[in-house]
Protein backbone atom coordinates (compact mmCIF):
# COMPACT_ATOMS: atom_id res chain seq x y z
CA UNK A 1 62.12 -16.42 53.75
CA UNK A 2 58.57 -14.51 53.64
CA UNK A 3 58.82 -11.90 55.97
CA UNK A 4 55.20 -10.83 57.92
CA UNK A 5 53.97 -8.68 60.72
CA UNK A 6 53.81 -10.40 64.20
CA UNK A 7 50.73 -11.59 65.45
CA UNK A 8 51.06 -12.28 69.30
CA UNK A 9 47.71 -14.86 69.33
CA UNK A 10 49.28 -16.90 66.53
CA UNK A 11 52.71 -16.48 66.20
CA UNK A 12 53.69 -20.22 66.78
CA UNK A 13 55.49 -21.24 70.06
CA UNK A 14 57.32 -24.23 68.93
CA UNK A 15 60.19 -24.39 66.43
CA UNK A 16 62.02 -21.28 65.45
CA UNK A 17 61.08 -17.74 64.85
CA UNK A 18 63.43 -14.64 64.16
CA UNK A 19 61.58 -11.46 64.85
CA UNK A 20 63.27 -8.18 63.93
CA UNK A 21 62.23 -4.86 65.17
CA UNK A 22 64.03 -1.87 65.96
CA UNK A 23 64.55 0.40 69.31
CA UNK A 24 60.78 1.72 70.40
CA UNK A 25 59.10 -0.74 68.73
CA UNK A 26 57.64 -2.68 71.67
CA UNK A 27 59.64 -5.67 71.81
CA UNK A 28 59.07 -5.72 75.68
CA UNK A 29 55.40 -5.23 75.01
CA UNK A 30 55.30 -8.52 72.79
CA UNK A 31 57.85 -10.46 74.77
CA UNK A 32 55.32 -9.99 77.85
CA UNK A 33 52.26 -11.41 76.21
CA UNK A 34 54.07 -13.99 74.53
CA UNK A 35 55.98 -15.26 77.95
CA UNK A 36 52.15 -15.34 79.30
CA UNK A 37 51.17 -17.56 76.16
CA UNK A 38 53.94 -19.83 77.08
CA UNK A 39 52.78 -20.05 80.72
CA UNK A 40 49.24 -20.48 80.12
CA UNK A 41 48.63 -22.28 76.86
CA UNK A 42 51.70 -24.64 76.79
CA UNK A 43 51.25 -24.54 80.66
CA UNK A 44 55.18 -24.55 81.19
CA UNK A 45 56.20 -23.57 84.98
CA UNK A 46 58.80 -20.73 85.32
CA UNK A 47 61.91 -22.20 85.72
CA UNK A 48 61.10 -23.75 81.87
CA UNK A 49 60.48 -20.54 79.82
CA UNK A 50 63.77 -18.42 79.31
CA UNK A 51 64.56 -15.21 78.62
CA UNK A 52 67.56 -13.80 77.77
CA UNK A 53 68.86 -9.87 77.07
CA UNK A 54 72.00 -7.61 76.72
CA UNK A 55 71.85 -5.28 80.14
CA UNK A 56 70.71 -5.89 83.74
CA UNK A 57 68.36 -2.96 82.91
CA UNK A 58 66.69 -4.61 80.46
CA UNK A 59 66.25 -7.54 82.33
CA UNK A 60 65.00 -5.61 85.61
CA UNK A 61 62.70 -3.76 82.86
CA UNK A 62 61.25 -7.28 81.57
CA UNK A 63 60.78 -9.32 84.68
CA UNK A 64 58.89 -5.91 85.70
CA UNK A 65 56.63 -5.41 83.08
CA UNK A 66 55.94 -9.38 82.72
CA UNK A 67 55.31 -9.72 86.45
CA UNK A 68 53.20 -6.75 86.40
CA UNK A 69 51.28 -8.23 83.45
CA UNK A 70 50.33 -11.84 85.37
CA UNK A 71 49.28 -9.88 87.94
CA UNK A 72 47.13 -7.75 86.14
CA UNK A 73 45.56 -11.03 84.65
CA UNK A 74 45.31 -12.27 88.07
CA UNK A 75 42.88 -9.34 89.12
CA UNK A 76 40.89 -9.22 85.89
CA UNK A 77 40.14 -13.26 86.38
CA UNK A 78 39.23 -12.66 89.68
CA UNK A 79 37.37 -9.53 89.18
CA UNK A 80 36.29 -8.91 85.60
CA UNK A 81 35.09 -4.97 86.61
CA UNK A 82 38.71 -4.58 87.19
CA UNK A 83 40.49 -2.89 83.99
CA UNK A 84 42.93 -1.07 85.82
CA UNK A 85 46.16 -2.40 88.09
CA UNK A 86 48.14 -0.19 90.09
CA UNK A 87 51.25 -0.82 87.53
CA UNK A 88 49.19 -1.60 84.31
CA UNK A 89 46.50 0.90 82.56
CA UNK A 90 44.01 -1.60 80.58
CA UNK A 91 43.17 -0.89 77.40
CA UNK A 92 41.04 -2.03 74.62
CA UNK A 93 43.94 -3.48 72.76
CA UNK A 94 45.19 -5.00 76.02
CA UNK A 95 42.04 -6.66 76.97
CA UNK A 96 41.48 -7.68 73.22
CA UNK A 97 44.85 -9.73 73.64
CA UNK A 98 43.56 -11.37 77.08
CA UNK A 99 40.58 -12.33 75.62
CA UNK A 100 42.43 -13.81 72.54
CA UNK A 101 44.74 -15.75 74.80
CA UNK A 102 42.00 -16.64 76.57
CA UNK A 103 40.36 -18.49 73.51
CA UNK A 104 43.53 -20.30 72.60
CA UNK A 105 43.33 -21.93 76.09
CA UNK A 106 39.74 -22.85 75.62
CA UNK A 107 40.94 -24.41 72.27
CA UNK A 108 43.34 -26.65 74.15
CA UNK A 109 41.17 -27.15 76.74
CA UNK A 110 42.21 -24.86 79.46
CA UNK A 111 39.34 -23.51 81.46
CA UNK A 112 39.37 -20.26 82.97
CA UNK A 113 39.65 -22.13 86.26
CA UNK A 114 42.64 -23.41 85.91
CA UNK A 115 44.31 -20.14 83.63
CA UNK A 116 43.49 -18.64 87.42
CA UNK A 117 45.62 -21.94 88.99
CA UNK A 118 48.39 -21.30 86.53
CA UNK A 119 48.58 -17.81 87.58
CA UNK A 120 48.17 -18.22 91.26
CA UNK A 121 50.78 -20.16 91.04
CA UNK A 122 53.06 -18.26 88.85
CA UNK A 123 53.09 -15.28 90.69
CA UNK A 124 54.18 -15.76 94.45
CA UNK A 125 56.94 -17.56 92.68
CA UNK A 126 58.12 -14.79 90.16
CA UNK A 127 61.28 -15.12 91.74
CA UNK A 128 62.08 -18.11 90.35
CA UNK A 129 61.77 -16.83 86.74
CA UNK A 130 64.23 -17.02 84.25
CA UNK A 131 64.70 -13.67 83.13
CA UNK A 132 68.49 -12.88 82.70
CA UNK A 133 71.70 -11.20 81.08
CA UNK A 134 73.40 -13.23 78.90
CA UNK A 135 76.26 -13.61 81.62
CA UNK A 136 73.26 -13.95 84.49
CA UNK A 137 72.21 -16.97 83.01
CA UNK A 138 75.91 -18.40 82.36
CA UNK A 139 76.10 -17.91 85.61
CA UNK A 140 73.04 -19.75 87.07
CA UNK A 141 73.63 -22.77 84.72
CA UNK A 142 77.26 -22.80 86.79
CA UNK A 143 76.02 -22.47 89.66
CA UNK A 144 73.39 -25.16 89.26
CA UNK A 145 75.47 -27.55 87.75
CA UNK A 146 79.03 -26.78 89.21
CA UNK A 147 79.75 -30.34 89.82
CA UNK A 148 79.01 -31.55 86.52
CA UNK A 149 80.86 -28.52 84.75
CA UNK A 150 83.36 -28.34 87.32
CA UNK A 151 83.12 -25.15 88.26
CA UNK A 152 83.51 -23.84 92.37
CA UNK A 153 80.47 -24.49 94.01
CA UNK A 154 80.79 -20.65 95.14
CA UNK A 155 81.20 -18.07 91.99
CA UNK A 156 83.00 -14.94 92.58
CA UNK A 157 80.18 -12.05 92.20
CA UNK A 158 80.71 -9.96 88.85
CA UNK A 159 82.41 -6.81 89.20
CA UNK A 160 80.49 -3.47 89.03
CA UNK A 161 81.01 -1.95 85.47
CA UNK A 162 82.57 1.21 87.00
CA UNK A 163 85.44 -0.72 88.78
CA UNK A 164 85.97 -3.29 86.23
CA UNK A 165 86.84 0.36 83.63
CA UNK A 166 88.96 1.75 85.92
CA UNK A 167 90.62 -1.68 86.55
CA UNK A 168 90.90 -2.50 82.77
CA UNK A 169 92.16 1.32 82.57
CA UNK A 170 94.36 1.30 85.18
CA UNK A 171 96.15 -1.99 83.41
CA UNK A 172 96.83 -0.21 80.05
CA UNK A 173 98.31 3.30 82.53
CA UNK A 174 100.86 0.90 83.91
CA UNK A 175 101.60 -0.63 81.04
CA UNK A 176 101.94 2.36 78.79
CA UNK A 177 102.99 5.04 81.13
CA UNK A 178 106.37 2.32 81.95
CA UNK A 179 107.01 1.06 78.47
CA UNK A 180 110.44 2.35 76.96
CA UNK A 181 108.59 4.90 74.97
CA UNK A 182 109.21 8.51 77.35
CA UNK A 183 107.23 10.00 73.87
CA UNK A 184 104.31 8.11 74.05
CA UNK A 185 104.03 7.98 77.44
CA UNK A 186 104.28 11.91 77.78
CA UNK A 187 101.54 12.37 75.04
CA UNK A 188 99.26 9.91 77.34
CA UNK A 189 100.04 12.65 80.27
CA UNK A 190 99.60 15.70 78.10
CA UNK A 191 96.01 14.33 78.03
CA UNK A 192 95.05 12.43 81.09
CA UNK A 193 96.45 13.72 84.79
CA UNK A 194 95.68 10.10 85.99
CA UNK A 195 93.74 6.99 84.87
CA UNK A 196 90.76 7.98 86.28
CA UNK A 197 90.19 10.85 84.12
CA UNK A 198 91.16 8.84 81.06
CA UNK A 199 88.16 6.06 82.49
CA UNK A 200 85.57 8.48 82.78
CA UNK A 201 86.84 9.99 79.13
CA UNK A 202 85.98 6.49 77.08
CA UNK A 203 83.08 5.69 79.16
CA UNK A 204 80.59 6.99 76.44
CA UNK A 205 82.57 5.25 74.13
CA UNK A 206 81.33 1.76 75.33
CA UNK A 207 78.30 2.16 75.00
CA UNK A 208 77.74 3.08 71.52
CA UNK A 209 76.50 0.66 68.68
CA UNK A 210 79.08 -1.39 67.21
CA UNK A 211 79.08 0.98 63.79
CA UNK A 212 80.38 3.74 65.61
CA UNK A 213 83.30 2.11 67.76
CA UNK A 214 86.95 1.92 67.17
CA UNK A 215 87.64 0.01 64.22
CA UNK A 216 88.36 -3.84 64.36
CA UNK A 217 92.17 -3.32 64.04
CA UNK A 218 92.94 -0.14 66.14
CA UNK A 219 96.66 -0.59 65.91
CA UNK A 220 96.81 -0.40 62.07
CA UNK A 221 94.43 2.65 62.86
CA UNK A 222 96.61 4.05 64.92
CA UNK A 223 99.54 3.44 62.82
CA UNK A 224 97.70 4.98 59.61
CA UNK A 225 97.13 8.12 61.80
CA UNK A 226 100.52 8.34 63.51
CA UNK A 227 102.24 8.11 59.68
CA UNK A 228 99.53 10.99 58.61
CA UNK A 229 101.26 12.52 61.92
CA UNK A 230 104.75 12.04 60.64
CA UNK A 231 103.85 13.46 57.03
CA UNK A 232 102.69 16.69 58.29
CA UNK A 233 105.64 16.95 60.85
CA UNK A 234 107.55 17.02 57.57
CA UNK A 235 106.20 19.43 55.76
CA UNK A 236 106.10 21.81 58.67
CA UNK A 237 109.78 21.12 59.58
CA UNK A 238 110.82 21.73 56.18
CA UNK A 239 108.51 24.94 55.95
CA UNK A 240 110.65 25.67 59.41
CA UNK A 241 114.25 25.55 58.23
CA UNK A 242 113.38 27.40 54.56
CA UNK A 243 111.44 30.29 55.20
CA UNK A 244 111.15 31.19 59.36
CA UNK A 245 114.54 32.25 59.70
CA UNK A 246 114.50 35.16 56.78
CA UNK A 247 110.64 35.68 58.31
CA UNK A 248 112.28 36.02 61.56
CA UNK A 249 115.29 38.12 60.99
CA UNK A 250 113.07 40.90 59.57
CA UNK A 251 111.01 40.46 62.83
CA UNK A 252 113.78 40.80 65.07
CA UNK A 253 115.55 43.88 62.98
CA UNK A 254 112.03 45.69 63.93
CA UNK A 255 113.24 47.81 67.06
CA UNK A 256 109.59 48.94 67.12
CA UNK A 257 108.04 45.17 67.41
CA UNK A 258 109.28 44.71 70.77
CA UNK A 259 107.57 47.13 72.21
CA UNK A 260 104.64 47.62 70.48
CA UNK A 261 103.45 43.74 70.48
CA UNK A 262 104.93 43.55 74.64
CA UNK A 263 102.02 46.03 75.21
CA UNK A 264 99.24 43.84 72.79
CA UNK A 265 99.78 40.35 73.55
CA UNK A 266 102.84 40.04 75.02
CA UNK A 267 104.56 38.20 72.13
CA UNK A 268 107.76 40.75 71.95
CA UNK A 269 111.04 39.80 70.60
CA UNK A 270 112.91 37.85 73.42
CA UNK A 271 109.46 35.97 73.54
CA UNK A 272 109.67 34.64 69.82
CA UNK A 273 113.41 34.36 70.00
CA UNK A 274 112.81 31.75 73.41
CA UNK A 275 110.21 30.24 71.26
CA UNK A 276 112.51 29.65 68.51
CA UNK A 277 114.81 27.94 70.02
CA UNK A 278 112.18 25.75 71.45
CA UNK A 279 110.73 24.37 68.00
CA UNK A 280 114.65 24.31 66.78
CA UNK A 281 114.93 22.25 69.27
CA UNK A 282 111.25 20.22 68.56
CA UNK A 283 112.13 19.95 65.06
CA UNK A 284 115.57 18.76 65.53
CA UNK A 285 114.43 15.43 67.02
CA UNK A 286 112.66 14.47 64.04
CA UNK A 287 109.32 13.28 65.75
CA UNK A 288 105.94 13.85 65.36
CA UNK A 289 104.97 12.52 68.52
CA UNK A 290 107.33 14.85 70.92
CA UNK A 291 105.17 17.41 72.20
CA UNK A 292 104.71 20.34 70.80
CA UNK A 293 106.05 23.03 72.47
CA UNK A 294 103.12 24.99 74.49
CA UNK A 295 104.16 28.34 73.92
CA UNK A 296 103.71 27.60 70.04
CA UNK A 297 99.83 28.08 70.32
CA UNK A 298 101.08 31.60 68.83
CA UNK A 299 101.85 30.28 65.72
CA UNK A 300 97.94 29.34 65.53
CA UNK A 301 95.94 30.78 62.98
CA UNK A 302 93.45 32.61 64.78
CA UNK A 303 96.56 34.29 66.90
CA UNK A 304 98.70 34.64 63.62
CA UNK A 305 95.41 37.01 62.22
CA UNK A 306 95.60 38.62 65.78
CA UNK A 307 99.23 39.91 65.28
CA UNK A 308 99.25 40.95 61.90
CA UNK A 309 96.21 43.46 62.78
């Protein structure tokens, strides 16, 4: 396939053409003159040319900029002085493209006359244009053929994107928080007070490219991570049972550590002896995924260096 720049006065308009550009590239800027080649040259009505995008807001942004640009056209038809609109700047390049389109029509035998027709026409009935989402237009096709597709004549309105999270959220709460799993469901509390908080936590998450997203198969993810879990769990509960309680015992036979740490940092003997008893306790059920005890955030590293001073 032989790959060239886009030309927006030659580009053909029939058949099939894949155009690849990348964010910032002005793929709104082309799709505007090219909609207006469509309208004038091939002298299609509205409701013929489609156009069809990922978000409402880049929908909203099209039909602006397009509508903007017929008008603009409009004025400089009418008024040739004109170079300026009150939502489109003129510039050379800009008026280089009009005048290009302009010479197409006069190739097919469009006068200038009836470019102004077309456009008088086309733009007290912008309304009618078919600039949509992907599910906007799914759902005007349904709408205007219900009784053929068999659809309700009246379609439920899509859900704001906010509610339709916290539904969607609030689903996998229920569902987790009363599954027979006490474990799981506490780690889901240790992080999220309610399913609100967890909705507004994965909200950047959805809208990042598909590269950076969860994997394709999140459980075998999540069971890859939970056996990495499990592996370390091991090696600290056997680090645990050999070598804390000698560690300890030397601790505890240190009638000066109680009182000296109870002044630093409040780690003194009955403190570490609770504690103990806490991760025997932790390790003795034999899973990773029963939370840690909270008062072991002394056994971090930064807090370990902190006693030793």
């Amino acid at each position: 396939m032989k790959v060239q720049p886009l030309q927006l006065l030659t580009v053909p308009l029939t058949g099939t053409t894949l155009v690849e550009a990348s964010a910032g590239t002005g793929k709104t800027y082309s799709m505007a003159w090219l909609y207006l080649r469509l309208l004038l040259e091939h002298r299609l009505p509205l409701q013929q040319i489609l156009v069809v995008t990922f978000t409402e807001a880049a929908a909203d942004e099209l039909r602006s900029r397009i509508r903007a640009r017929l008008v603009w056209i409009r004025t400089i038809l009418a008024n040739p002085l004109a170079y300026t609109d009150t939502e489109v700047v003129a510039d050379s390049a800009e008026r280089k493209l009009l005048d290009g389109i302009i010479a197409n029509c006069a190739a097919l035998g469009i006068s200038r006359d009836e470019i102004a027709l077309l456009l008088d026409i086309a733009v007290p009935g912008f309304d009618e244009a078919a600039i949509h989402t992907i599910h906007g237009y799914c759902r005007r096709v349904l709408a205007e053929f219900a009784l053929d597709g068999g659809v309700p004549l009246r379609l439920n309105e899509p859900g704001n994107e906010v509610a339709l999270r916290l539904r969607l959220v609030e689903d996998f709460w229920r569902r987790e928080i009363h599954a027979d799993d006490p474990i799981r469901s506490g780690r889901l509390l240790s992080c999220f007070d309610q399913p609100q908080t967890l909705a507004q936590a994965i909200r950047d998450l959805i809208v990042l490219p598909d590269h950076a997203r969860a994997p394709r198969d999140p459980a075998h993810e999540l069971r890859l991570r939970e056996s990495t879990t499990q592996r370390a769990f091991a090696h600290a509960r056997e680090l645990w049972s050999s070598d804390a309680p000698a560690h300890l015992e030397s601790v505890f036979a240190d009638k000066t550590y109680g009182m000296s740490r109870a002044k630093t940092n409040g780690t003194d003997v009955a403190t570490l002896q609770s504690l103990c008893r806490e991760l025997d306790d932790y390790f003795s059920r034999g899973n990773a995924l029963v939370l840690f005890p909270e008062a072991g955030h002394i056994f971090r590293p930064e807090m370990l260096e902190k006693n030793s001073a």
